[in-house]
N, C-alpha and C. Protein backbone atom coordinates (compact mmCIF):
# COMPACT_ATOMS: atom_id res chain seq x y z
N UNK A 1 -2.03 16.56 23.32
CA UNK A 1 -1.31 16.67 24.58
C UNK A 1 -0.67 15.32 24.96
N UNK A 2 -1.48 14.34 24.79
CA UNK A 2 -0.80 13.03 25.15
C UNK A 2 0.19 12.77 24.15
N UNK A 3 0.19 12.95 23.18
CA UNK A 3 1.50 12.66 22.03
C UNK A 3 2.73 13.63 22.97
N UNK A 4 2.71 14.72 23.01
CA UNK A 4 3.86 15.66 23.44
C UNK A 4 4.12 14.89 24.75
N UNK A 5 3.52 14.64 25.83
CA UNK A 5 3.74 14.05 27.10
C UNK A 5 4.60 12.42 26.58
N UNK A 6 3.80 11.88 25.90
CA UNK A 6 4.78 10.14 25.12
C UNK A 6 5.90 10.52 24.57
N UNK A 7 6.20 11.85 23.56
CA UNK A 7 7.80 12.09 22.77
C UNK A 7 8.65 12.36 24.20
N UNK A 8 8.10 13.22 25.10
CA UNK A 8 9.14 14.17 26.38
C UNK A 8 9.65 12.61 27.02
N UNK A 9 7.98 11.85 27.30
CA UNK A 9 8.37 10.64 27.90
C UNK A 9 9.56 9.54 27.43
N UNK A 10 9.89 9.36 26.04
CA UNK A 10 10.89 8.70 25.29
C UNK A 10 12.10 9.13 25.34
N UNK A 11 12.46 10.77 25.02
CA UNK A 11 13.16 11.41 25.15
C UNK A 11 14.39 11.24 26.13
N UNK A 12 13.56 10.80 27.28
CA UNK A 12 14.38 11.02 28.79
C UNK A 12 15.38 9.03 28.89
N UNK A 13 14.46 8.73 28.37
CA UNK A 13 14.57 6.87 28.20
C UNK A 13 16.30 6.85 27.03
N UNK A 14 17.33 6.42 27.63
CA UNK A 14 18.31 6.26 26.89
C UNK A 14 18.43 5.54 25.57
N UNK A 15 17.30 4.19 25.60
CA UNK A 15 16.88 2.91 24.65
C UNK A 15 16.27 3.90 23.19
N UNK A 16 15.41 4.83 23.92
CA UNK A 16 14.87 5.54 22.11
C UNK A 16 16.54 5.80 21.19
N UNK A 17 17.61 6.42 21.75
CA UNK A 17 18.71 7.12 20.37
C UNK A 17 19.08 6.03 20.52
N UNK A 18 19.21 4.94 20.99
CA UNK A 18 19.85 3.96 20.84
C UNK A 18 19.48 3.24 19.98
N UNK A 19 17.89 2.92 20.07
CA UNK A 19 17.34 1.72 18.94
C UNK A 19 17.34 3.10 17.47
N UNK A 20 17.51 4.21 18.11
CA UNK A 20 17.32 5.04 16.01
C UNK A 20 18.48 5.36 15.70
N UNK A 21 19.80 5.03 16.41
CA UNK A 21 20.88 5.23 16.17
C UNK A 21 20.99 3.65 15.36
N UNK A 22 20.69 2.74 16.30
CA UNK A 22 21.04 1.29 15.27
C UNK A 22 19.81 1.08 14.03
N UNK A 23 18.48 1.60 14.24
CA UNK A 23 18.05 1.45 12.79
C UNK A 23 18.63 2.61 11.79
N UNK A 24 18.86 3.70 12.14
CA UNK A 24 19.53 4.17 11.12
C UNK A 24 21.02 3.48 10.40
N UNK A 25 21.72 3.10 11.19
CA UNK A 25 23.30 2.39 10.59
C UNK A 25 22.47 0.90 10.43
N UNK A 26 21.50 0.61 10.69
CA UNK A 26 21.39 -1.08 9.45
C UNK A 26 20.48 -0.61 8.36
N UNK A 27 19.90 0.33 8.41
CA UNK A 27 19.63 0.87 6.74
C UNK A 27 20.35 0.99 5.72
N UNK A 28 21.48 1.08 6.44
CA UNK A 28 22.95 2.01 5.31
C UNK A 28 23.90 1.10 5.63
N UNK A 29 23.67 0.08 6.27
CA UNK A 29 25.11 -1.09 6.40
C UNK A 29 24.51 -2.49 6.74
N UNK A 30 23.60 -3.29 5.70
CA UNK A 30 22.54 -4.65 6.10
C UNK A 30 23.29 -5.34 6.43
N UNK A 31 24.93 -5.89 5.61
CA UNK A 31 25.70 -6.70 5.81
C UNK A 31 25.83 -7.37 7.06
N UNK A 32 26.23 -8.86 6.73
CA UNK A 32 26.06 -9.35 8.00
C UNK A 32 27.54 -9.93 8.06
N UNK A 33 28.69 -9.47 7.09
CA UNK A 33 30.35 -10.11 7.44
C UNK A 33 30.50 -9.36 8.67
N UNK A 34 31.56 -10.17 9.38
CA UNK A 34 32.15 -9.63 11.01
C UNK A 34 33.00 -7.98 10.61
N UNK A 35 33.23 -8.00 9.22
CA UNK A 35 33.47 -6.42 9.55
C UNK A 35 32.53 -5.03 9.40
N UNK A 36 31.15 -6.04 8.66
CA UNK A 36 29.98 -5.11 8.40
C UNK A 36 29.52 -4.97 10.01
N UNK A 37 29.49 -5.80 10.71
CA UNK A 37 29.47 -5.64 12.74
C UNK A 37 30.31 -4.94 12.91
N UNK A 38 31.55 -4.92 12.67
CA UNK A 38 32.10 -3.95 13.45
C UNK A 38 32.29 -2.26 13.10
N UNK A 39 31.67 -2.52 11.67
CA UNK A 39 31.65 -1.03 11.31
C UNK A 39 30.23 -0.70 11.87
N UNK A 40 29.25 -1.21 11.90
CA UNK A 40 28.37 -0.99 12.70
C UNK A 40 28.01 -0.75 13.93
N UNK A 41 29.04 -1.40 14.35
CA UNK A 41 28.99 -0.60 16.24
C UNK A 41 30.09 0.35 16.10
N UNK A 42 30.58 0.89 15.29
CA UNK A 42 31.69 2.01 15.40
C UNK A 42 30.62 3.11 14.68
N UNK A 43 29.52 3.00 13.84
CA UNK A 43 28.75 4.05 13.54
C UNK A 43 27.64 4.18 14.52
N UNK A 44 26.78 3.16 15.21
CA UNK A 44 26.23 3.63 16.00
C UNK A 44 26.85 4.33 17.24
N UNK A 45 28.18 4.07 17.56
CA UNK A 45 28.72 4.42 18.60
C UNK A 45 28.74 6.21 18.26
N UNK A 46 29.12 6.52 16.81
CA UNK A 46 29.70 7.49 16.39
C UNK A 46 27.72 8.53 16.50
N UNK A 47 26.96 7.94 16.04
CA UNK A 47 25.40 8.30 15.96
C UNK A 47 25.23 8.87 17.42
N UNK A 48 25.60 8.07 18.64
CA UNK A 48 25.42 8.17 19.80
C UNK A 48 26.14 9.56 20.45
N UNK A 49 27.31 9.67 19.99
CA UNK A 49 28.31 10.69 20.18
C UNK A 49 27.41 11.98 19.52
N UNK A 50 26.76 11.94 18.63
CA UNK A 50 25.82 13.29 17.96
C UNK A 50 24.85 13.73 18.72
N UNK A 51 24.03 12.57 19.39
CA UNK A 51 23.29 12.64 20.15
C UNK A 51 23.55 13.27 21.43
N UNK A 52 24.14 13.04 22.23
CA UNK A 52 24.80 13.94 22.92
C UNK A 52 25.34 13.36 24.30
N UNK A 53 25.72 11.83 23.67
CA UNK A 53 26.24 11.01 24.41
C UNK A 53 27.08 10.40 25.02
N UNK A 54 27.84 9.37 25.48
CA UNK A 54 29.18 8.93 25.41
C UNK A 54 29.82 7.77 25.82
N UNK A 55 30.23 6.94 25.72
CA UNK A 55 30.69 5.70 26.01
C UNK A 55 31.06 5.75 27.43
N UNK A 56 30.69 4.64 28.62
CA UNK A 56 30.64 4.83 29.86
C UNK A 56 32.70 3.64 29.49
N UNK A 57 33.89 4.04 29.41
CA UNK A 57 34.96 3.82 29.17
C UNK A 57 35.70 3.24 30.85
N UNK A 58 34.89 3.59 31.70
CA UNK A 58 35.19 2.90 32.98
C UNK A 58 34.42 1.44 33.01
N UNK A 59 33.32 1.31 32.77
CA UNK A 59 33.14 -0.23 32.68
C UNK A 59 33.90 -1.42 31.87
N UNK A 60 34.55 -1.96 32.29
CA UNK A 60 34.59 -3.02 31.45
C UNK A 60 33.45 -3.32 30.64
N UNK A 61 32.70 -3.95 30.60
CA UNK A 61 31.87 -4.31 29.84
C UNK A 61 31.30 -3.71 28.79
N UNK A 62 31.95 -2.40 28.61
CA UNK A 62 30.99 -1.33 27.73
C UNK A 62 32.38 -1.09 26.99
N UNK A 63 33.02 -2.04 26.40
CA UNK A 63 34.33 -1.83 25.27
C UNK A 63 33.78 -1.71 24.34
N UNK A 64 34.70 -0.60 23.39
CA UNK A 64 34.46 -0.43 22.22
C UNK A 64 34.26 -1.48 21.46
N UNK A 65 32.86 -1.10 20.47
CA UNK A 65 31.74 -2.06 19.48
C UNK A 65 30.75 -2.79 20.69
N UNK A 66 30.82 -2.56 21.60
CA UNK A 66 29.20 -2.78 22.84
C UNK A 66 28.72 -1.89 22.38
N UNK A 67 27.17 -2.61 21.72
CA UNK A 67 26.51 -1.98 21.90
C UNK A 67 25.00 -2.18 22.74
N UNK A 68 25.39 -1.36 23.60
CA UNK A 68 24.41 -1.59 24.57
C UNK A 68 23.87 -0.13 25.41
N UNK A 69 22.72 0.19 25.52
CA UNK A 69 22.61 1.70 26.15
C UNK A 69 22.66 2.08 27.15
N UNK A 70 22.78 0.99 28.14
CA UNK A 70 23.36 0.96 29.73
C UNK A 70 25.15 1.33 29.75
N UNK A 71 25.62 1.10 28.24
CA UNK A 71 26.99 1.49 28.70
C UNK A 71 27.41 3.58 28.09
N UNK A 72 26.34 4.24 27.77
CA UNK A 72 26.01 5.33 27.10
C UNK A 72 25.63 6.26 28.32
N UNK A 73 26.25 7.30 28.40
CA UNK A 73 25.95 8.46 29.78
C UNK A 73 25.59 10.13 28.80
N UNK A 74 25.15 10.29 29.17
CA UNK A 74 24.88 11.92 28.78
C UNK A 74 26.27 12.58 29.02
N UNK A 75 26.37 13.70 28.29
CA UNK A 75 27.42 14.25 27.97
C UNK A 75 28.00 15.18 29.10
């Protein structure tokens, strides 16, 4: 019971698809050249979009390749 109550509890938390959206794209992209970064925040961005998410495009601060999960809104 406490496991199911901790997954529901994560679930709701924006930071969980965020940190398994970016360990999944540095499994499959380690590189550390400035274009291995920027393909990397264009796949987590793209990971995020599956999830069922979306780039908050009114902040400034949340420009495309931020990656950050304060700039990410539910769909």
């Amino acid at each position: 019971m406490l496991a199911v109550f901790t997954l529901s509890a994560c679930e709701s938390n924006l930071d969980s698809p965020m940190w398994e959206c970016q360990l999944a794209v540095q499994k499959e992209n380690p590189g550390r050249s400035a274009e291995a970064i920027a393909d990397r925040a264009v796949e987590i961005d793209a990971c995020m979009v599956t999830k069922g998410y979306r780039r908050n495009t009114k902040d400034a601060s949340c420009q495309h390749g931020t990656v950050d999960s304060s700039c990410y809104r539910a769909k």
